[in-house]
C-alpha atoms as a PDB file:
ATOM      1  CA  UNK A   1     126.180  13.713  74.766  1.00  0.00           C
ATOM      2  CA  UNK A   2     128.198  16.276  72.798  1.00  0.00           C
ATOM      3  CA  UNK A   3     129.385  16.238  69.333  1.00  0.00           C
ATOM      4  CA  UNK A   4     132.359  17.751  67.454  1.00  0.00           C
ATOM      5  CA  UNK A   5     132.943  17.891  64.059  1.00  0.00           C
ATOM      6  CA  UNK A   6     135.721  19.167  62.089  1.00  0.00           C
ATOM      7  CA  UNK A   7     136.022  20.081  58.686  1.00  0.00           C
ATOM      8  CA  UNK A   8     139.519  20.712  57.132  1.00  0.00           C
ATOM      9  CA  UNK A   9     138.855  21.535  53.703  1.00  0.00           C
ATOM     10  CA  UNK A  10     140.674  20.386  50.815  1.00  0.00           C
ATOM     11  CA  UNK A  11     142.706  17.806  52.846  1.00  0.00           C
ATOM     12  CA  UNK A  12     142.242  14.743  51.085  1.00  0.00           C
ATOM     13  CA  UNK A  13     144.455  14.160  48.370  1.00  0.00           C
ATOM     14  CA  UNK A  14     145.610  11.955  45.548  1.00  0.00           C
ATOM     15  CA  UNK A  15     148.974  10.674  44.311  1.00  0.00           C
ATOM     16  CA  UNK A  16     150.494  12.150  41.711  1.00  0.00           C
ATOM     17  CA  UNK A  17     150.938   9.890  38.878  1.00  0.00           C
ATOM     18  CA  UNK A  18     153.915  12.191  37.433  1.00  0.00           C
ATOM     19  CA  UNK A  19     155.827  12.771  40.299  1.00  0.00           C
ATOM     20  CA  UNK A  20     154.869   9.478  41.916  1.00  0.00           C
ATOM     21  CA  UNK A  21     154.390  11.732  45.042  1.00  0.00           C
ATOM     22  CA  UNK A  22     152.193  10.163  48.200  1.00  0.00           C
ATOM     23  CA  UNK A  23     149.364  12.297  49.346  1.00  0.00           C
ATOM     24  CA  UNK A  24     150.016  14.893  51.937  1.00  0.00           C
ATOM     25  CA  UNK A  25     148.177  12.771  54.599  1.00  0.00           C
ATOM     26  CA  UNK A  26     150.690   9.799  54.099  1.00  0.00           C
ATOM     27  CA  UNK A  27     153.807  11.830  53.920  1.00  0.00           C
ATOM     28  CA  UNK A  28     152.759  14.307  56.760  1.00  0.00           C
ATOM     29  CA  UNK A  29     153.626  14.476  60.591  1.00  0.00           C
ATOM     30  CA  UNK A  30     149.882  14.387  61.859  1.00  0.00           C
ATOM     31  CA  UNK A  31     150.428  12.044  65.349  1.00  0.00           C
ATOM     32  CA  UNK A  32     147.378  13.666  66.664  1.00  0.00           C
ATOM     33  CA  UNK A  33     145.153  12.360  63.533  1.00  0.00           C
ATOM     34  CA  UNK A  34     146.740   9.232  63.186  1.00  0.00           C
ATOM     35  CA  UNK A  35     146.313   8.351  67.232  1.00  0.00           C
ATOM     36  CA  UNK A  36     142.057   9.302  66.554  1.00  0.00           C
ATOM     37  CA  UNK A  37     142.200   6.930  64.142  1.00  0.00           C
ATOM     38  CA  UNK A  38     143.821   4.135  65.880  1.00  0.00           C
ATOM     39  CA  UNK A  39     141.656   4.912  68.881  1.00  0.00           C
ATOM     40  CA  UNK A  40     138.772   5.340  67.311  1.00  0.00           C
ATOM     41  CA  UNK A  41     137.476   4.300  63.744  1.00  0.00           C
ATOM     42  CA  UNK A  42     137.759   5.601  59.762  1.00  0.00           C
ATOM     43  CA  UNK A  43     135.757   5.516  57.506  1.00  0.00           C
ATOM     44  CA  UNK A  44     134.890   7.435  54.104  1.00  0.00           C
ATOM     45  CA  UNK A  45     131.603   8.927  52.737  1.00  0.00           C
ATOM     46  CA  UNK A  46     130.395  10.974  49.930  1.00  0.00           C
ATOM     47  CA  UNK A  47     129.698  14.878  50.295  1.00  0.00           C
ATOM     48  CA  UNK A  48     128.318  15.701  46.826  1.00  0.00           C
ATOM     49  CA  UNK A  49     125.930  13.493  45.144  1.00  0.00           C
ATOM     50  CA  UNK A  50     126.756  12.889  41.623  1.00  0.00           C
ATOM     51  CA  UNK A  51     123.444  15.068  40.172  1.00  0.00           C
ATOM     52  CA  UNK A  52     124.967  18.214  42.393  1.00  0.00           C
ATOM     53  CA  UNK A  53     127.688  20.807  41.308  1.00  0.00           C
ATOM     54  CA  UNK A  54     131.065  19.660  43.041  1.00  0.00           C
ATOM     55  CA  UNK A  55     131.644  22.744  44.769  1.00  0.00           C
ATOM     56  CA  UNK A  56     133.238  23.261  48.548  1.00  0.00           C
ATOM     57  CA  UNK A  57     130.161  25.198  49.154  1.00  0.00           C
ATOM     58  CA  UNK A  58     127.462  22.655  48.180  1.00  0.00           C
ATOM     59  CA  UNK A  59     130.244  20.208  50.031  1.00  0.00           C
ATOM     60  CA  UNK A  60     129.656  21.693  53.362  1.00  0.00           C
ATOM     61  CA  UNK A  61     125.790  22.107  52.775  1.00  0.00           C
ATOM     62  CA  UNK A  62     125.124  18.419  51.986  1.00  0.00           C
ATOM     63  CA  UNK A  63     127.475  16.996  54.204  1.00  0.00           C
ATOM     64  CA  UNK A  64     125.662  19.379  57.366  1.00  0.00           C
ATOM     65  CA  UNK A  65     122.401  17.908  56.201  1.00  0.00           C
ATOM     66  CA  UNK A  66     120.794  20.515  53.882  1.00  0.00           C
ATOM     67  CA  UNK A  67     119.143  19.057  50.900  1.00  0.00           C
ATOM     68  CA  UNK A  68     120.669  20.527  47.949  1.00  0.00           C
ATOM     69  CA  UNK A  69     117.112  19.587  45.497  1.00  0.00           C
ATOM     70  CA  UNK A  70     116.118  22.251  47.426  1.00  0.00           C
ATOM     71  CA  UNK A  71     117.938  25.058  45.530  1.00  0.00           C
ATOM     72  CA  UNK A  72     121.719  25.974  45.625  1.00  0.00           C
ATOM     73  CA  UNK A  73     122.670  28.810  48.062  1.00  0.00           C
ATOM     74  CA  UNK A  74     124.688  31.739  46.713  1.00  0.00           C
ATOM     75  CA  UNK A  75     128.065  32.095  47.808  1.00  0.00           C
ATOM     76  CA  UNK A  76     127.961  36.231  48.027  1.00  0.00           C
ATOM     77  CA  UNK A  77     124.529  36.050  49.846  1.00  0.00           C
ATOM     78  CA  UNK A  78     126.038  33.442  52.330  1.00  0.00           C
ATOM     79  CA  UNK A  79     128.950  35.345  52.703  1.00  0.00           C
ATOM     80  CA  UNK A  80     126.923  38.391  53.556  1.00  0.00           C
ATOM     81  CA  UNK A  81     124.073  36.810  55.638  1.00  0.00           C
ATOM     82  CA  UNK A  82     127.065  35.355  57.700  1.00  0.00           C
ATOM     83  CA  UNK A  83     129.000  39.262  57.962  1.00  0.00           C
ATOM     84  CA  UNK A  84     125.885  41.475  58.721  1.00  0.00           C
ATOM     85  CA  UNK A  85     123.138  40.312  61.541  1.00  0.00           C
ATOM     86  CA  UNK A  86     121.426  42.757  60.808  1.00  0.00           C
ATOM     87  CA  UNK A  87     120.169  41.318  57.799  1.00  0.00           C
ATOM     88  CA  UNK A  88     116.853  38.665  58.378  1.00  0.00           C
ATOM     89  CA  UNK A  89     117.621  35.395  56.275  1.00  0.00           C
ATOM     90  CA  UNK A  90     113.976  36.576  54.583  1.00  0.00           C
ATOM     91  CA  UNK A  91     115.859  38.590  52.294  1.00  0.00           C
ATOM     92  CA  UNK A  92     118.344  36.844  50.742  1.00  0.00           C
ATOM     93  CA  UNK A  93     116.478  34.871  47.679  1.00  0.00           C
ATOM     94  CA  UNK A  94     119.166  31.537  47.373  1.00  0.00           C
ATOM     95  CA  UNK A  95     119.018  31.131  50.970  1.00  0.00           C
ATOM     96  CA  UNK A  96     116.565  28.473  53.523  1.00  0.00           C
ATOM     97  CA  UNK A  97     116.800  27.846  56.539  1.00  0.00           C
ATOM     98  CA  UNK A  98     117.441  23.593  57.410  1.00  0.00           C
ATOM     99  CA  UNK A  99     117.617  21.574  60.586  1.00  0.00           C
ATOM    100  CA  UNK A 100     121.094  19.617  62.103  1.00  0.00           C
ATOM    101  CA  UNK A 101     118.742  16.253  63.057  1.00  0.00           C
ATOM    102  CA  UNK A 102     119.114  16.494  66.733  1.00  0.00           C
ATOM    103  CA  UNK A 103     121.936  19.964  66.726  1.00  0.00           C
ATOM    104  CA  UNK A 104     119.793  22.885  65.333  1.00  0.00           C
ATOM    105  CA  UNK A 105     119.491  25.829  68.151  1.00  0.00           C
ATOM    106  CA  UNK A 106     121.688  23.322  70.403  1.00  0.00           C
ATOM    107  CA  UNK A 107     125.217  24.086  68.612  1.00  0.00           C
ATOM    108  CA  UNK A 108     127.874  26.711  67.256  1.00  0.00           C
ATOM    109  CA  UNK A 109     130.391  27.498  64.752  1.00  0.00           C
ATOM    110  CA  UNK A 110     134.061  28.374  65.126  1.00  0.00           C
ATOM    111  CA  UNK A 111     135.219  29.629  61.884  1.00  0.00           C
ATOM    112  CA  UNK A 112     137.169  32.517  60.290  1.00  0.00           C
ATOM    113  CA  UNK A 113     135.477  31.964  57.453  1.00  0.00           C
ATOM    114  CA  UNK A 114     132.541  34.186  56.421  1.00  0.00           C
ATOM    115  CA  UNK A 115     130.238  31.991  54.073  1.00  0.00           C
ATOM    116  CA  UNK A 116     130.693  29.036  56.451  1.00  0.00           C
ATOM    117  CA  UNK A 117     129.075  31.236  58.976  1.00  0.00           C
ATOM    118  CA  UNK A 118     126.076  32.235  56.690  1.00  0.00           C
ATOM    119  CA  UNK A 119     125.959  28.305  56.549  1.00  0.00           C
ATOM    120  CA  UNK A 120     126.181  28.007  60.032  1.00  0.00           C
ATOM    121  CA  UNK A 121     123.371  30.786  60.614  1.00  0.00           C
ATOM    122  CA  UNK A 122     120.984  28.869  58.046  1.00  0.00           C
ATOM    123  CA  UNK A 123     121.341  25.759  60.280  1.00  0.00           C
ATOM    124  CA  UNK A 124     120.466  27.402  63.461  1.00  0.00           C
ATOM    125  CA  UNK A 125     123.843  27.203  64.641  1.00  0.00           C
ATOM    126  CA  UNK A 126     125.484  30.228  66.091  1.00  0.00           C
ATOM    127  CA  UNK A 127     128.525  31.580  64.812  1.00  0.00           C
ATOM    128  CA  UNK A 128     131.698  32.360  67.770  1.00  0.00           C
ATOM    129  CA  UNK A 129     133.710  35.412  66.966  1.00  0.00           C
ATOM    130  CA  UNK A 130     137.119  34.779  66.405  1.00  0.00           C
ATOM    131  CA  UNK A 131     139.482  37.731  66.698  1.00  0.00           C
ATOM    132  CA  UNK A 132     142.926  37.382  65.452  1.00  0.00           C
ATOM    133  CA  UNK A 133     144.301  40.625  63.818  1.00  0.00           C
ATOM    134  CA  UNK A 134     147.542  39.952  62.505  1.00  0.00           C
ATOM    135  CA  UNK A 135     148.140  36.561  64.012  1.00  0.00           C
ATOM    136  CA  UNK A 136     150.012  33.866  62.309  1.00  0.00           C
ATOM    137  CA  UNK A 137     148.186  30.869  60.911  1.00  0.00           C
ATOM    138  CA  UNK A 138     149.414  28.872  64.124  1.00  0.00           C
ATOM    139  CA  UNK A 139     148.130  31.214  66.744  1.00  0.00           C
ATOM    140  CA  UNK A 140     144.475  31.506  64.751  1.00  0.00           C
ATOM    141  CA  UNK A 141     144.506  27.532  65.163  1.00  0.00           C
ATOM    142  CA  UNK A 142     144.873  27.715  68.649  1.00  0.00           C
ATOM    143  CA  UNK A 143     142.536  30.252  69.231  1.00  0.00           C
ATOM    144  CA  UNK A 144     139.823  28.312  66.946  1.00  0.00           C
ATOM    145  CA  UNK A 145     140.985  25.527  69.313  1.00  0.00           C
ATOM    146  CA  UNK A 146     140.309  26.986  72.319  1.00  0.00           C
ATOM    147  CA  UNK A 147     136.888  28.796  71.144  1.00  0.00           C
ATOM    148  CA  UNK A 148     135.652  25.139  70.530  1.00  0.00           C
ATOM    149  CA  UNK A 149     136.928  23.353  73.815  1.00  0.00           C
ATOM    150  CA  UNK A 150     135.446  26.145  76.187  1.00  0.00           C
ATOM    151  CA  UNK A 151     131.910  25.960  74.142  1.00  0.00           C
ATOM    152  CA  UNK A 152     131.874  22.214  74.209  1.00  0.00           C
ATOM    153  CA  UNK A 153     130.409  22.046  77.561  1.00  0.00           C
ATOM    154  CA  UNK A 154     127.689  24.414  77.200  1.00  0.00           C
ATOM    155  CA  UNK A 155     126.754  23.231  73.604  1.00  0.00           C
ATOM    156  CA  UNK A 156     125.295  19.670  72.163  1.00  0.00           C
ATOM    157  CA  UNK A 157     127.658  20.574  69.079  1.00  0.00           C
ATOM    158  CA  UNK A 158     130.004  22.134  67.858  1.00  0.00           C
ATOM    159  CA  UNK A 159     131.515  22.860  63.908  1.00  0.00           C
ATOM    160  CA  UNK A 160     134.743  23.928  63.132  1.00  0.00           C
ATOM    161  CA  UNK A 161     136.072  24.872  59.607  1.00  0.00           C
ATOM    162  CA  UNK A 162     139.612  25.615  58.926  1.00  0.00           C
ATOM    163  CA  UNK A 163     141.058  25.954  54.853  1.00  0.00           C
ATOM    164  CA  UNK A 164     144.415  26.231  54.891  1.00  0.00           C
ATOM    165  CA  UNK A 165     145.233  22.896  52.964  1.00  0.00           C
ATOM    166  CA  UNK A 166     142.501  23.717  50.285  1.00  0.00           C
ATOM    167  CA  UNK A 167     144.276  27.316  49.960  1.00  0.00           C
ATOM    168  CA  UNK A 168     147.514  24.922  49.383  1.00  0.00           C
ATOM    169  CA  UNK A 169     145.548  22.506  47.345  1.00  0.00           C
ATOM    170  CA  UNK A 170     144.223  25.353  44.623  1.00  0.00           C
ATOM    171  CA  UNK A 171     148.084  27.303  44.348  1.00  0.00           C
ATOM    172  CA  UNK A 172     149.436  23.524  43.657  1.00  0.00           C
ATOM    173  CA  UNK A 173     151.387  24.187  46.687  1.00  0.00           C
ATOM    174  CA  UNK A 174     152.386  20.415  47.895  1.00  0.00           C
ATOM    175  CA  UNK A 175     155.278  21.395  50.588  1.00  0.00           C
ATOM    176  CA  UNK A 176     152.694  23.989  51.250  1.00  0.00           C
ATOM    177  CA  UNK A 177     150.112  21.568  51.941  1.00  0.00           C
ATOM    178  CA  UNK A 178     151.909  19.229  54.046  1.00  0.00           C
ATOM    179  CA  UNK A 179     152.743  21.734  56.246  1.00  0.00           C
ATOM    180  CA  UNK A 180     149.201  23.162  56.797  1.00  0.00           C
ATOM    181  CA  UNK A 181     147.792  20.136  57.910  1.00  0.00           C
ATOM    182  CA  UNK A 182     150.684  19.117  60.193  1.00  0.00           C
ATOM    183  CA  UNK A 183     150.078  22.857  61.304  1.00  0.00           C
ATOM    184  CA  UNK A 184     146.185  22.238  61.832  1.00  0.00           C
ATOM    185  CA  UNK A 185     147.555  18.701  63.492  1.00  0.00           C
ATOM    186  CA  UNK A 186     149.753  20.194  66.046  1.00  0.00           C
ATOM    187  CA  UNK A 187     147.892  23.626  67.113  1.00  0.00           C
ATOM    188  CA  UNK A 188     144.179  22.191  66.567  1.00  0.00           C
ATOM    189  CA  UNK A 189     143.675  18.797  66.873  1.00  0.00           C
ATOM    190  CA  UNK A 190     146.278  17.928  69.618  1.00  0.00           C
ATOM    191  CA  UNK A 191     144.623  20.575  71.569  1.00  0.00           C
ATOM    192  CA  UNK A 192     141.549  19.400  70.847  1.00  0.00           C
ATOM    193  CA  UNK A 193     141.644  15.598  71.348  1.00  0.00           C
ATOM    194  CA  UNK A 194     144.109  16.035  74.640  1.00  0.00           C
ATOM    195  CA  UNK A 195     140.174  18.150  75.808  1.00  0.00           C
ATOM    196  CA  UNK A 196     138.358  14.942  74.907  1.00  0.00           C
ATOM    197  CA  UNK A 197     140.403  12.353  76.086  1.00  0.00           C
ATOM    198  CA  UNK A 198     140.552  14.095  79.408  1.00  0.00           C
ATOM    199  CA  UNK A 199     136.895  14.841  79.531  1.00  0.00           C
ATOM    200  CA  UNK A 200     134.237  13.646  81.901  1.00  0.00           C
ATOM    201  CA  UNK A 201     131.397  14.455  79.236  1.00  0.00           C
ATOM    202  CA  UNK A 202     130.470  11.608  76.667  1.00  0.00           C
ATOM    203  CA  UNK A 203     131.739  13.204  73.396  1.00  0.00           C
ATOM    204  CA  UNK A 204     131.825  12.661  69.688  1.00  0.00           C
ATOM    205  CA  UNK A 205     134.055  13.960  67.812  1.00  0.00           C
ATOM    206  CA  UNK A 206     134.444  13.381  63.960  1.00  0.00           C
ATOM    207  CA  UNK A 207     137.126  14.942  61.575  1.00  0.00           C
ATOM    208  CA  UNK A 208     136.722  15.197  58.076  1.00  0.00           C
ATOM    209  CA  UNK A 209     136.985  17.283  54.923  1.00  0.00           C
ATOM    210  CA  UNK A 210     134.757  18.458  52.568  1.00  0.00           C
ATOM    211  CA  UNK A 211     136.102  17.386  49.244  1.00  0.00           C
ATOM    212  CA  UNK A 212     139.129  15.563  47.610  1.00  0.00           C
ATOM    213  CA  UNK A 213     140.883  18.443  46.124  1.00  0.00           C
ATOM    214  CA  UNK A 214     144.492  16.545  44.419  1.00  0.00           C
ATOM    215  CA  UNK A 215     146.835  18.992  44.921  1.00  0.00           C
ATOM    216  CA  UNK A 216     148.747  18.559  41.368  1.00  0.00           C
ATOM    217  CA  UNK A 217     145.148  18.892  39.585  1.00  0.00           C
ATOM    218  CA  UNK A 218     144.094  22.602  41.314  1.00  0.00           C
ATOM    219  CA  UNK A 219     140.868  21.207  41.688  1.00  0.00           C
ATOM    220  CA  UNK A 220     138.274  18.936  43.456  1.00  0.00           C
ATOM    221  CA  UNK A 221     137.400  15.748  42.347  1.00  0.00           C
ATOM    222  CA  UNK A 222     133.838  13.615  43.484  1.00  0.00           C
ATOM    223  CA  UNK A 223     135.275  11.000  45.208  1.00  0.00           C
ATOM    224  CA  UNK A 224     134.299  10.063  48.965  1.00  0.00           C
ATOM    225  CA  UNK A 225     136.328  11.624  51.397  1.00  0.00           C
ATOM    226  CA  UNK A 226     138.128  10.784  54.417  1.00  0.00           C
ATOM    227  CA  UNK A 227     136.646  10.285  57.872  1.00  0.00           C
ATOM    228  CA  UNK A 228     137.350   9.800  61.975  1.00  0.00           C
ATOM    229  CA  UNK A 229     134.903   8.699  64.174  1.00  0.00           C
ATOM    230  CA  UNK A 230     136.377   9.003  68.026  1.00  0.00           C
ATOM    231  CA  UNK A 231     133.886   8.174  71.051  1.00  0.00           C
ATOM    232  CA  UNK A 232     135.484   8.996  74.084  1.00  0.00           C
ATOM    233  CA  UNK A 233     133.312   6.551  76.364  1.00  0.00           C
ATOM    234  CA  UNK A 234     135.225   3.639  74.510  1.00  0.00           C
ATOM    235  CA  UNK A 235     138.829   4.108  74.194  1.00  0.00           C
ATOM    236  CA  UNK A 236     141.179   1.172  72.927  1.00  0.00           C
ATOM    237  CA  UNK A 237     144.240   1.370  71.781  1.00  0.00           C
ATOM    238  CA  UNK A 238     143.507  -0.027  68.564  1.00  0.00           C
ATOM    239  CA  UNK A 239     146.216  -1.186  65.716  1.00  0.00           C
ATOM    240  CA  UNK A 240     149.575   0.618  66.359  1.00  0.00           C
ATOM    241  CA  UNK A 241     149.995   0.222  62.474  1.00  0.00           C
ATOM    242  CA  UNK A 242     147.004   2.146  61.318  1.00  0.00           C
ATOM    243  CA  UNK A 243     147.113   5.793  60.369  1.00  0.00           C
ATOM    244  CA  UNK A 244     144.706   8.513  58.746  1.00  0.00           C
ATOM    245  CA  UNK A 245     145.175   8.137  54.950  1.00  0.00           C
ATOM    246  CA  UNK A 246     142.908   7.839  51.689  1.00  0.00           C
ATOM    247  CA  UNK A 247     143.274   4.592  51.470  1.00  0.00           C
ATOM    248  CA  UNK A 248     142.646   3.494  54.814  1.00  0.00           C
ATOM    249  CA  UNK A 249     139.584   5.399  55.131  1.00  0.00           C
ATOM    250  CA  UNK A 250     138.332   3.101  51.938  1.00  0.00           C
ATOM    251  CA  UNK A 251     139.063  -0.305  53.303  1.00  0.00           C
ATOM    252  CA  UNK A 252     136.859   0.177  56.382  1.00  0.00           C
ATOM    253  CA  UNK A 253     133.406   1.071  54.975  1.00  0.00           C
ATOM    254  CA  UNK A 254     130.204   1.928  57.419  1.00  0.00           C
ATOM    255  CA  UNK A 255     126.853   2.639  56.352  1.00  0.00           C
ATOM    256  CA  UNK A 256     127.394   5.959  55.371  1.00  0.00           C
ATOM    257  CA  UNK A 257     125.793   6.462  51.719  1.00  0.00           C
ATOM    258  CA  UNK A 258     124.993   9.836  51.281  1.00  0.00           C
ATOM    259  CA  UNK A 259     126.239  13.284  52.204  1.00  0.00           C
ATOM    260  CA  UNK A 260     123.213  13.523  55.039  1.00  0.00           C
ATOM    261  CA  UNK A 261     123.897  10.243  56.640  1.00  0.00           C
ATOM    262  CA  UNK A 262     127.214  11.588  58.706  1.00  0.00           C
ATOM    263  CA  UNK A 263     125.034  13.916  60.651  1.00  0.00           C
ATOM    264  CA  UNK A 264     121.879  11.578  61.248  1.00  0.00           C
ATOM    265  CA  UNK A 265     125.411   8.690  62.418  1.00  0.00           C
ATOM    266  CA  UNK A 266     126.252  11.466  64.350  1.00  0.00           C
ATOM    267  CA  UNK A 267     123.247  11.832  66.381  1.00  0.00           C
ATOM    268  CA  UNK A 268     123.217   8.100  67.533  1.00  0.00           C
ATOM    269  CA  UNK A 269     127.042   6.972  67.300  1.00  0.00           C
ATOM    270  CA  UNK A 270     127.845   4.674  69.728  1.00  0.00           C
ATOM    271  CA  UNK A 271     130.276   1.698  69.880  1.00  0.00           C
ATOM    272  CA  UNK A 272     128.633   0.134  73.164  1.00  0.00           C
ATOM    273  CA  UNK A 273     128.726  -3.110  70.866  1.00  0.00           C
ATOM    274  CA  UNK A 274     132.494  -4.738  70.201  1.00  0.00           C
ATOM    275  CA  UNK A 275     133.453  -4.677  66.040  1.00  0.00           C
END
């Protein structure tokens, strides 16, 4: 079995109540997100429990597994620890290491980010180098794309992190928005899913985002956020009506409670059993 999960961060929204404007997943051209969830299932989930600091950081941490009781990781030293291997994770003072259940030492990371790899590095996970000097934002989402489909067979799991709508989200950049995530829709997820669906492995593959981050308030909000669950070894067609928004995420709720319960569902997702 092999599991992928991606994070788009800051891609769940909220409507405006002064403009009366629809989120940027309802209003978007995201076919590739919208046939997951038709073909698979959504669902929601919180990332940050309510005694935590909301912060895209901690958002990532919790929803990966780590126990934030445990201390809060530094942004600079996870930034750093993810830049220089030089460095043992012994000497930065925020950081600890923490186990995937059932990924640690068995996964990697495709990222451009640097503190997501320090994350990545604390959970065991190895971090893929992506080179792309000068590229546009379209050709670095088809690289991450195809880093990630030519690990998948080699590795139990696999993260990706991409931020573009978050970047949008904190400018209060709506057009700006909507067009990074039907960018990440078109040169990462079509890719992607066309991999899995045509795949003889048994793979998971989940997409979500770290935090709700309304794009007219510059700022995250802790609310649960939106979620795909797609099993390849059960494909149905599904409802033609049904599409990846906010909203629909809510209606269909699974037993997903906590921040640490996505990657524990992860581990033993089937859907051998008819809903």
């Amino acid at each position: 079995m092999n599991t992928i999960l991606i994070v788009i961060a800051g891609m769940a929204d909220l409507p405006d109540p002064l403009t009366l404007k629809e989120t940027p997943l309802v209003v978007g051209h995201i076919p590739a997100l919208n046939t997951l969830a038709r073909r698979g299932e959504i669902t929601s989930f919180p990332t940050v429990a309510e005694r935590h600091e909301i912060s895209h950081k901690n958002a990532l941490l919790a929803l990966l597994g780590y126990d934030l009781d445990r201390g809060e990781p530094a942004v600079e030293e996870l930034m750093e620890f993810g830049l220089d291997n030089s460095i043992p994770l012994s000497q930065y003072s925020s950081l600890k290491p923490f186990i995937l259940p059932g990924f640690s030492g068995h996964g990697v990371c495709v990222t451009t980010s640097a503190w997501v790899r320090g994350v990545a590095k604390c959970a065991f996970l190895k971090p893929l180098d992506i080179y792309s000097p000068g590229s546009s934002d379209s050709e670095i989402l088809e690289t991450i794309a195809k880093v990630a489909t030519e690990s998948i067979p080699a590795n139990e799991f696999v993260l990706l992190y991409v931020d573009t709508p978050l970047k949008a989200s904190l400018r209060g950049d709506y057009e700006g928005k909507i067009k990074a995530i039907e960018m990440i829709d078109r040169h990462l997820i079509t890719p992607i899913a066309d991999y899995v669906w045509k795949s003889e492995l048994m793979i998971n593959m989940a997409v979500t985002t770290d935090l709700v981050t309304p794009w007219h308030r510059r700022r995250p909000t802790k609310i649960s956020v939106p979620l795909i669950l797609y099993f390849n070894n059960h494909d149905w067609e599904g409802d033609p009506a049904q599409s990846f928004t906010e909203v629909q995420a809510m209606l269909s709720q699974r037993n997903l409670n906590s921040p640490s319960d996505l990657m524990r569902y992860l581990c033993n997702f089937s859907v051998s059993e008819e809903e």
